[in-house]
N, C-alpha and C. Protein backbone atom coordinates (compact mmCIF):
# COMPACT_ATOMS: atom_id res chain seq x y z
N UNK A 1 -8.25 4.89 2.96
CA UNK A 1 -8.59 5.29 4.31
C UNK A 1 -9.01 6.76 4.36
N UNK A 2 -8.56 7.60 3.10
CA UNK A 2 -8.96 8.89 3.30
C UNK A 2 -10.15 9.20 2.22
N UNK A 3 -10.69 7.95 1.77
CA UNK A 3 -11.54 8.43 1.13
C UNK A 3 -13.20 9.64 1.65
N UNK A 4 -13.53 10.47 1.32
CA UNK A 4 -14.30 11.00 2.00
C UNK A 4 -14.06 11.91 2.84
N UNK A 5 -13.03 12.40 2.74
CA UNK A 5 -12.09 13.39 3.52
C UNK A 5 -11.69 14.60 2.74
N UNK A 6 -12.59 16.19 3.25
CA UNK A 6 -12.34 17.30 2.53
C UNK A 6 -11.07 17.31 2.24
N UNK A 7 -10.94 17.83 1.00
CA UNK A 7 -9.57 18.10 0.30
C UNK A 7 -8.99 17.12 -0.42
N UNK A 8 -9.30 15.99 -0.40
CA UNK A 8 -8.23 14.61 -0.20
C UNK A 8 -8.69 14.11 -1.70
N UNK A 9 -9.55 14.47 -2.22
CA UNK A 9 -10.04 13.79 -3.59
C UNK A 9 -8.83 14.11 -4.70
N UNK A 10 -8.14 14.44 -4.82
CA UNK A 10 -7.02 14.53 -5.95
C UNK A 10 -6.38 13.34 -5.27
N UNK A 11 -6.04 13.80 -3.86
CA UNK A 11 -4.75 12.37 -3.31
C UNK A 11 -5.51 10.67 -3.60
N UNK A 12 -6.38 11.11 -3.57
CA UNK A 12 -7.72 9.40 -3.81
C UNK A 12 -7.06 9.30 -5.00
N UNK A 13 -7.40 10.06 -6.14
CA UNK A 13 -7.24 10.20 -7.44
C UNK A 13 -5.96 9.83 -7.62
N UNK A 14 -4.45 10.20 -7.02
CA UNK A 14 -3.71 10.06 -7.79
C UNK A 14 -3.30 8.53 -6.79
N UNK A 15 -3.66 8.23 -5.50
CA UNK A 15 -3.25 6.57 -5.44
C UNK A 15 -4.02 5.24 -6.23
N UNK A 16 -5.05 6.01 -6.98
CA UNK A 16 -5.79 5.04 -7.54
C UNK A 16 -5.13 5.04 -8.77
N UNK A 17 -4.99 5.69 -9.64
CA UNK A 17 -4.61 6.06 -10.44
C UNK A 17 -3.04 5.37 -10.60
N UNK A 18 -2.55 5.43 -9.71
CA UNK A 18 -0.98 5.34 -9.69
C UNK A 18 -0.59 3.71 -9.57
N UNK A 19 -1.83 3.05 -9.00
CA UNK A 19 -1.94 1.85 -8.42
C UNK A 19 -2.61 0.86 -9.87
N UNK A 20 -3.36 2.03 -10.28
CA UNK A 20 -3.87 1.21 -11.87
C UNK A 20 -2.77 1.04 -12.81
N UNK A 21 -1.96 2.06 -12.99
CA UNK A 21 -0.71 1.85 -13.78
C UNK A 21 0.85 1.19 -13.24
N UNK A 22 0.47 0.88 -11.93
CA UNK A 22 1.56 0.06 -11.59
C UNK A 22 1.61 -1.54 -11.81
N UNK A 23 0.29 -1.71 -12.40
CA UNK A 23 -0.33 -3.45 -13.02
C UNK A 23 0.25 -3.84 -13.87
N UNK A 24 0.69 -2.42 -14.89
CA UNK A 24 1.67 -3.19 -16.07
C UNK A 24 2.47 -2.60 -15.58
N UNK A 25 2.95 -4.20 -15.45
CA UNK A 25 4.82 -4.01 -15.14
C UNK A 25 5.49 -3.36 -15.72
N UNK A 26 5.02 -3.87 -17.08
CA UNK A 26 5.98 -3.88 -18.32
C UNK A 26 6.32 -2.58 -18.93
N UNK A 27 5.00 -1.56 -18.57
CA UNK A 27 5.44 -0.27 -19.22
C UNK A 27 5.57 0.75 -17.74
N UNK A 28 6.80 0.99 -17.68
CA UNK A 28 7.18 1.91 -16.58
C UNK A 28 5.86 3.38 -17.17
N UNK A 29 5.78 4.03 -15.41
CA UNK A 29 4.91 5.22 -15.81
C UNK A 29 6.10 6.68 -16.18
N UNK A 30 5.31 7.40 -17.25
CA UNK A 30 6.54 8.10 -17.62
C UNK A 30 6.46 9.30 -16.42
N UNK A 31 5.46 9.74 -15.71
CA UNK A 31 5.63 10.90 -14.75
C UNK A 31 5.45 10.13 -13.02
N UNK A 32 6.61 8.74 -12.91
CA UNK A 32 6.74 8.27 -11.96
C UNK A 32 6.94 9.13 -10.44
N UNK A 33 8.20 9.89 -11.37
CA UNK A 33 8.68 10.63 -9.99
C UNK A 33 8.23 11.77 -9.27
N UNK A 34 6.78 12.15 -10.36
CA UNK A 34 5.98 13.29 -10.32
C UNK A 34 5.36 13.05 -8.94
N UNK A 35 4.79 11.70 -9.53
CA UNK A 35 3.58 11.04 -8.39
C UNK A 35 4.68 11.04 -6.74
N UNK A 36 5.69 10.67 -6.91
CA UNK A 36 6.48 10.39 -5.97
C UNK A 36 6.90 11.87 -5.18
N UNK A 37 6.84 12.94 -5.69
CA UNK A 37 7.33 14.21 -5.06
C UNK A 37 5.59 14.57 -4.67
N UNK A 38 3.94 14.33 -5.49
CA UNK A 38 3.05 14.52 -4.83
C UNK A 38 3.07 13.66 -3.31
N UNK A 39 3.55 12.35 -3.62
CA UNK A 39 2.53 11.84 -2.60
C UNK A 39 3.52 12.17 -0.98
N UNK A 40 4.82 12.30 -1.34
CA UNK A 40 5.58 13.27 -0.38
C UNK A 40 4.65 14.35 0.76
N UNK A 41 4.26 14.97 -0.03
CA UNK A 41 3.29 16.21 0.25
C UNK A 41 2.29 15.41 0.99
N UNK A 42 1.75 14.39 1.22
CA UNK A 42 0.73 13.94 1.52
C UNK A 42 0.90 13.95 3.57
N UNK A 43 -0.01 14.34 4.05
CA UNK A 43 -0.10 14.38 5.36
C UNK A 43 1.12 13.66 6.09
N UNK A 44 0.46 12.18 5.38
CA UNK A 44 0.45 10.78 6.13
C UNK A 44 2.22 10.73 6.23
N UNK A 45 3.13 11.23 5.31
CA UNK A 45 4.23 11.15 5.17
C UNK A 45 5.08 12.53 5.99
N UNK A 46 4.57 13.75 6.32
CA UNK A 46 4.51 14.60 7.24
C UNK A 46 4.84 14.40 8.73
N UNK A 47 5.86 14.08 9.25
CA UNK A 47 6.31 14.10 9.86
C UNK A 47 5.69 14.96 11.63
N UNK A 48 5.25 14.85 12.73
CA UNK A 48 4.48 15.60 13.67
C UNK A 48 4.48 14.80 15.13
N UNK A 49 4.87 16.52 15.61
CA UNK A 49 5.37 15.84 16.78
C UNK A 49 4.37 14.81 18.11
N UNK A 50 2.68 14.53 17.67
CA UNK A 50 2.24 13.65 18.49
C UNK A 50 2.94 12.07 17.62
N UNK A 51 2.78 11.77 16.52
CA UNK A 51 3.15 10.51 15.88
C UNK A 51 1.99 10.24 15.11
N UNK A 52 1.69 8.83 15.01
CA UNK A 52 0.56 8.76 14.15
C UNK A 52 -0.30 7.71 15.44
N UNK A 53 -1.31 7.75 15.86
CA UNK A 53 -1.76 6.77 16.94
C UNK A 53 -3.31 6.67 17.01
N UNK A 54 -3.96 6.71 15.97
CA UNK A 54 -5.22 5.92 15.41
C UNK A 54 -5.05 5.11 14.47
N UNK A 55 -5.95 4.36 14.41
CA UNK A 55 -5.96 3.35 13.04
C UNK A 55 -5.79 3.76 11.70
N UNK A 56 -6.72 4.48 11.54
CA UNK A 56 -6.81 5.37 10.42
C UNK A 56 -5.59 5.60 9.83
N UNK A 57 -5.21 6.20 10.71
CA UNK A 57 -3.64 6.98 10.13
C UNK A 57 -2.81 6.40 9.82
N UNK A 58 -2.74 4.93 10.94
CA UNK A 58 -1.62 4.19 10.67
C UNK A 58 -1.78 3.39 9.68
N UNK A 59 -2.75 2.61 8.91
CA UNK A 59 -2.91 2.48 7.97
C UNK A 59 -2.72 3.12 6.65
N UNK A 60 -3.55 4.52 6.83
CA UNK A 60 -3.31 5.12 5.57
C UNK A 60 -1.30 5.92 5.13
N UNK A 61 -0.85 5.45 6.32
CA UNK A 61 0.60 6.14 6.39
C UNK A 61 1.26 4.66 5.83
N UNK A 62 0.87 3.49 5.94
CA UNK A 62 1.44 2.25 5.34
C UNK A 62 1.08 2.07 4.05
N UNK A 63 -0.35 2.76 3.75
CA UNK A 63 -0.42 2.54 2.30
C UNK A 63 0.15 3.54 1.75
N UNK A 64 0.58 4.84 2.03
CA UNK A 64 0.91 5.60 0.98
C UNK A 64 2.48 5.38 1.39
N UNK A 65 2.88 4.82 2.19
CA UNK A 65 4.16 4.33 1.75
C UNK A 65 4.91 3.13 0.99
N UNK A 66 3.58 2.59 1.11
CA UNK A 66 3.94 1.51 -0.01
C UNK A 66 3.84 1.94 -1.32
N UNK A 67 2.84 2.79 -1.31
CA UNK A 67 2.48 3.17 -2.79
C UNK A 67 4.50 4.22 -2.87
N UNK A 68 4.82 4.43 -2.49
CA UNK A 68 5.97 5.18 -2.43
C UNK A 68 6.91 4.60 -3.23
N UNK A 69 7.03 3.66 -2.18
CA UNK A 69 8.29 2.52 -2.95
C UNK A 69 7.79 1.88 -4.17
N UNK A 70 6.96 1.62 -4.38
CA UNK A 70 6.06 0.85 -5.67
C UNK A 70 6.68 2.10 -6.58
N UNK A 71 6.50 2.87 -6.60
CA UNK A 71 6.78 4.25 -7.56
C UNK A 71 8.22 4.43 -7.87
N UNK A 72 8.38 4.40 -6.37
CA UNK A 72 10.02 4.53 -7.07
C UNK A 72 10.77 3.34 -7.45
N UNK A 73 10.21 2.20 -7.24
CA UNK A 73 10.82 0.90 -7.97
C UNK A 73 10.51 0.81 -9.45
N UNK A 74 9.43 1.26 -9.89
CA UNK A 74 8.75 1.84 -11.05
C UNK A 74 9.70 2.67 -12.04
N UNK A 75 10.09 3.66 -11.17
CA UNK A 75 10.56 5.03 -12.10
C UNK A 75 12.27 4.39 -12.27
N UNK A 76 12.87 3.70 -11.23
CA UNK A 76 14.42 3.29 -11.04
C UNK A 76 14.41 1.74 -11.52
N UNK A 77 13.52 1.31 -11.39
CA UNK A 77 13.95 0.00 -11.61
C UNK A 77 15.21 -0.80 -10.59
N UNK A 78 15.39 -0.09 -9.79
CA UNK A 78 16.31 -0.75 -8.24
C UNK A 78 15.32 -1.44 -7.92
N UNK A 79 16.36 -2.74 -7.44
CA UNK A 79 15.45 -3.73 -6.52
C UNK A 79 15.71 -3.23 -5.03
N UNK A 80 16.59 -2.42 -4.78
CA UNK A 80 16.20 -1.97 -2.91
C UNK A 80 15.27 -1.11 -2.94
N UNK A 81 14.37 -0.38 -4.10
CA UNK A 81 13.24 -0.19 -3.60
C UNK A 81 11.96 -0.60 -3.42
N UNK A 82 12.07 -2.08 -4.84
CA UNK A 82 11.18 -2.97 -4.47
C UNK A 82 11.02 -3.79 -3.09
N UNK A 83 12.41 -4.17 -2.48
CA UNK A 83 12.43 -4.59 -1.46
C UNK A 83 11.78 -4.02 -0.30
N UNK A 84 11.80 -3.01 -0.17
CA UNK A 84 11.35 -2.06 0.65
C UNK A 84 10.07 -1.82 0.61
N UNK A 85 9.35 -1.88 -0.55
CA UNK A 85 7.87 -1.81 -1.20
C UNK A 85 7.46 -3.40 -0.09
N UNK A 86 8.03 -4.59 -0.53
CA UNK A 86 7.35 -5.66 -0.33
C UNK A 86 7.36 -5.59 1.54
N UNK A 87 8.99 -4.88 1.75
CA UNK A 87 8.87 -4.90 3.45
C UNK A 87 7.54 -4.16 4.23
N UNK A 88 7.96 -2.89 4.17
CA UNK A 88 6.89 -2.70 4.00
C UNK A 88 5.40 -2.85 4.41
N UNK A 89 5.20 -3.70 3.25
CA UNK A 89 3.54 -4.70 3.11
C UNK A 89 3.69 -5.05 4.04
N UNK A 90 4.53 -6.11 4.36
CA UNK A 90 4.75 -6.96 5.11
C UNK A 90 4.57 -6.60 6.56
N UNK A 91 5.34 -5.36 6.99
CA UNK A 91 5.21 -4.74 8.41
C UNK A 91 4.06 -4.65 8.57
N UNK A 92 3.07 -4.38 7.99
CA UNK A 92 2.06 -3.72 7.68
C UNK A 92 0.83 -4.91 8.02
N UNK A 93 0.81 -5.95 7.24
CA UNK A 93 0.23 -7.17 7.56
C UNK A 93 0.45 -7.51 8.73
N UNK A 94 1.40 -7.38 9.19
CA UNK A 94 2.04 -8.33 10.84
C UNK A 94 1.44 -7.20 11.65
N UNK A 95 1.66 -6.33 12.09
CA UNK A 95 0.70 -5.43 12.94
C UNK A 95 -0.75 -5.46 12.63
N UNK A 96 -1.34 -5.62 11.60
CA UNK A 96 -2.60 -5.98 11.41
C UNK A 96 -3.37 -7.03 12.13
N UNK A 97 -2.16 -8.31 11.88
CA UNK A 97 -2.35 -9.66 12.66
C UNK A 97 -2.38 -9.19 13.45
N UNK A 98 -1.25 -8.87 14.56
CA UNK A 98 -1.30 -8.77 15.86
C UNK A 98 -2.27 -7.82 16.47
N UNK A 99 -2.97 -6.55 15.82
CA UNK A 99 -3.73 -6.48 16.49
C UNK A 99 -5.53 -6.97 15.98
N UNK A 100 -5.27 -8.16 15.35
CA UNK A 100 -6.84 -8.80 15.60
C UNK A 100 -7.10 -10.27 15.61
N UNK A 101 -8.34 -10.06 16.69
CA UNK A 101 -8.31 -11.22 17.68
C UNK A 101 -7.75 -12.90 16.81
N UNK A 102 -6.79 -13.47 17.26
CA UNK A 102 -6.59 -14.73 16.31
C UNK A 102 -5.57 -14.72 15.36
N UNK A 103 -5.22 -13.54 15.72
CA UNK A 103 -4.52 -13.00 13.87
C UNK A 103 -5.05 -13.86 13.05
N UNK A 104 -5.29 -12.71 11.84
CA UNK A 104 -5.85 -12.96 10.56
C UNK A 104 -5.21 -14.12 9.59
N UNK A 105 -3.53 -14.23 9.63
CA UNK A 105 -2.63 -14.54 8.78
C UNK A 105 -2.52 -13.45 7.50
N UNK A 106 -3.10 -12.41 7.68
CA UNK A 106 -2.42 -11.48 6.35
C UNK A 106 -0.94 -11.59 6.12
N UNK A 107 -0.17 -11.41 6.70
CA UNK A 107 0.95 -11.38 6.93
C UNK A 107 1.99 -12.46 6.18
N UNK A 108 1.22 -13.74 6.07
CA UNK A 108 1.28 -14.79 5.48
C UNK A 108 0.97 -14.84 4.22
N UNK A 109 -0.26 -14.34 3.62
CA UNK A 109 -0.93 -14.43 2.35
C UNK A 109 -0.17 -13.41 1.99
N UNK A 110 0.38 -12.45 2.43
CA UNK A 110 1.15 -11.01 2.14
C UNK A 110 2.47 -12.08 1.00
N UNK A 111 3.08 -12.64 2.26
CA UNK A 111 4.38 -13.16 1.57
C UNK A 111 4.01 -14.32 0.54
N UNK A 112 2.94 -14.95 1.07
CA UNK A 112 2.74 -15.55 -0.82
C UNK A 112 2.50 -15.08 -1.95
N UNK A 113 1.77 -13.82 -2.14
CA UNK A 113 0.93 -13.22 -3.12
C UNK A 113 2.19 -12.17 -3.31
N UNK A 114 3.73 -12.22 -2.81
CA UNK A 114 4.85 -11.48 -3.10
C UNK A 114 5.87 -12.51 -3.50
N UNK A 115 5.90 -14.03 -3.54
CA UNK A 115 6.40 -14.46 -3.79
C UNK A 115 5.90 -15.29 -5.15
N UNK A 116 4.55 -14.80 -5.62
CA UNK A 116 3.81 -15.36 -6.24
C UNK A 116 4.02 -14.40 -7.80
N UNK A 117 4.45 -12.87 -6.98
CA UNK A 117 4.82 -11.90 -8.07
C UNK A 117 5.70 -12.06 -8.89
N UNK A 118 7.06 -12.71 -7.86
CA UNK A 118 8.03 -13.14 -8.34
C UNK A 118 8.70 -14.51 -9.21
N UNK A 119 7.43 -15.31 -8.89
CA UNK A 119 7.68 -16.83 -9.78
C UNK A 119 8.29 -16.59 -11.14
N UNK A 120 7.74 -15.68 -11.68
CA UNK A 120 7.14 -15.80 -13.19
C UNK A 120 5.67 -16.33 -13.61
N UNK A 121 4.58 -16.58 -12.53
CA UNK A 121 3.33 -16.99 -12.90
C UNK A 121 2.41 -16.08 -12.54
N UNK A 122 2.08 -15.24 -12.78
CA UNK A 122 0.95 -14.10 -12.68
C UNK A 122 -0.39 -14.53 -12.81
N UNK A 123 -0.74 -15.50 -13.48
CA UNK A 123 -1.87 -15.81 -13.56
C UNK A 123 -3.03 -15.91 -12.60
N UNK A 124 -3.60 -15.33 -12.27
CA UNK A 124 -4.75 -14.96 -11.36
C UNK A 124 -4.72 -14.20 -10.30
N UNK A 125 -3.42 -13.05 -10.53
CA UNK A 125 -2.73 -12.50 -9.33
C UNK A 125 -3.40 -11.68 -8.78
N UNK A 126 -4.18 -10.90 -10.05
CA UNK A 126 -4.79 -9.67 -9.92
C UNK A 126 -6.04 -10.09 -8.94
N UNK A 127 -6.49 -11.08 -9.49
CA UNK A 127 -7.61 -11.11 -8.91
C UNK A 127 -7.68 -11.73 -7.54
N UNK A 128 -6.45 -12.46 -7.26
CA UNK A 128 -5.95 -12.50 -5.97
C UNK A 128 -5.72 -11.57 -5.12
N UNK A 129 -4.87 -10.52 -5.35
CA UNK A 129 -4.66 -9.29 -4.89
C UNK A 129 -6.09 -8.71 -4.79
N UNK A 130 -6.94 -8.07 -5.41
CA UNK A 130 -8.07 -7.56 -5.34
C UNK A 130 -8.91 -8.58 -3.91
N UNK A 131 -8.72 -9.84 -4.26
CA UNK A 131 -9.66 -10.12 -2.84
C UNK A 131 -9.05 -9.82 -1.76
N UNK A 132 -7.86 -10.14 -1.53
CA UNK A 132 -6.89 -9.95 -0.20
C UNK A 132 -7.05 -8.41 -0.05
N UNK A 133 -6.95 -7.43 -0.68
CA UNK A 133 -6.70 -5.95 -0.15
C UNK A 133 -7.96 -5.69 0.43
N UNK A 134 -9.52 -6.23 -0.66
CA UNK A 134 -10.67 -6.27 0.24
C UNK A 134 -10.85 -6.76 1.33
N UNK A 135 -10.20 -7.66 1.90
CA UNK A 135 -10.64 -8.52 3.08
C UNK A 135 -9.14 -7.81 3.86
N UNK A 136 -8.64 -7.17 3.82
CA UNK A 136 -7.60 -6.40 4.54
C UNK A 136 -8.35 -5.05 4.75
N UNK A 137 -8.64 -4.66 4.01
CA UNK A 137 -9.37 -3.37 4.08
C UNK A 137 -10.64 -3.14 5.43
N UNK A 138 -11.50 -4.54 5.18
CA UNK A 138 -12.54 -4.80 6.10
C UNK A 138 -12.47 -5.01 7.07
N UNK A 139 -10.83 -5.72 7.65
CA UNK A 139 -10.42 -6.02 8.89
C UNK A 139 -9.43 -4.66 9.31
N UNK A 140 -9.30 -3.44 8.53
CA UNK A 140 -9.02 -2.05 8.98
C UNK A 140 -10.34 -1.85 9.76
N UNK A 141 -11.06 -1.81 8.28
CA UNK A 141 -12.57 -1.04 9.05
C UNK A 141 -13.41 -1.50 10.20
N UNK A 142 -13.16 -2.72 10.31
CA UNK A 142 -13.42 -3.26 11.66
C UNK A 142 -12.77 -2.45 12.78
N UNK A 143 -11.52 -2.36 12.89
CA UNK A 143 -10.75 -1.93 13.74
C UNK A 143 -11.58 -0.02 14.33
N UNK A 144 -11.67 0.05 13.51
CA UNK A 144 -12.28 2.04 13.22
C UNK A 144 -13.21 1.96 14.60
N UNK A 145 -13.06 3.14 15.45
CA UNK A 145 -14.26 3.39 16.63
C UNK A 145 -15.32 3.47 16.06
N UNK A 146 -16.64 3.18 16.31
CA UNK A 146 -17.65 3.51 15.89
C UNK A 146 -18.11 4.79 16.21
């Protein structure tokens, strides 16, 4: 959501980045908690006394908090922060629904493609995930004033 936004190209850099190495499970990242004290610093997590009350924001304040918990479930290996990672999503999808026309069902595909993590069957996840965040993404950008 902040792509294209003076200053913001390191923060692009390190959720992409952080999001590429959170694919393998299997090898924890060794400067987890690094990423986790940057992305702190990040606006969206900044605390201010109007709130957050455009789209924009509220989105990009759900993704970099997910990316949060993803990190620190990463670096700890606790499942209350995975839990929190998947909640989360989840909040995140359901306000999405509710605000567009019909709801989408993200919210739904959210909790399969999290329960899908958890089977033990990964097989085609990625590329599951990759379509769903696109077609989540598009129904942000829909939302955006022109």
């Amino acid at each position: 959501m902040r792509a294209g936004t003076p200053d913001r190209e390191t923060d692009v850099d390190l959720c992409v980045e952080s999001l590429r190495g959170l694919w393998y499970a299997d090898r924890p990242l060794p400067d987890a908690a690094e990423r986790v004290r940057a992305l702190e610093d990040f606006p969206e997590l900044r605390p201010y006394e109007d709130g957050i009350t455009d789209v924009a924001g509220t989105y990009a304040f759900f993704g970099v908090l997910v990316l949060r918990y993803a990190l620190l479930a990463n670096a700890s290996a606790d499942a209350d922060h995975a839990l929190s990672c998947g909640h989360v999503a989840l909040t995140a999808m359901g306000l999405l629904d509710q605000n567009l026309p019909g709801g989408a069902g993200f919210q739904a595909e959210e909790e399969a493609l999290q329960a899908r993590s958890v089977s033990g069957d990964a097989a085609g996840l990625w590329e599951a995930s990759v379509a769903s965040g696109r077609e989540r993404f598009r129904a942000v950008l829909g939302r955006l004033p022109r």
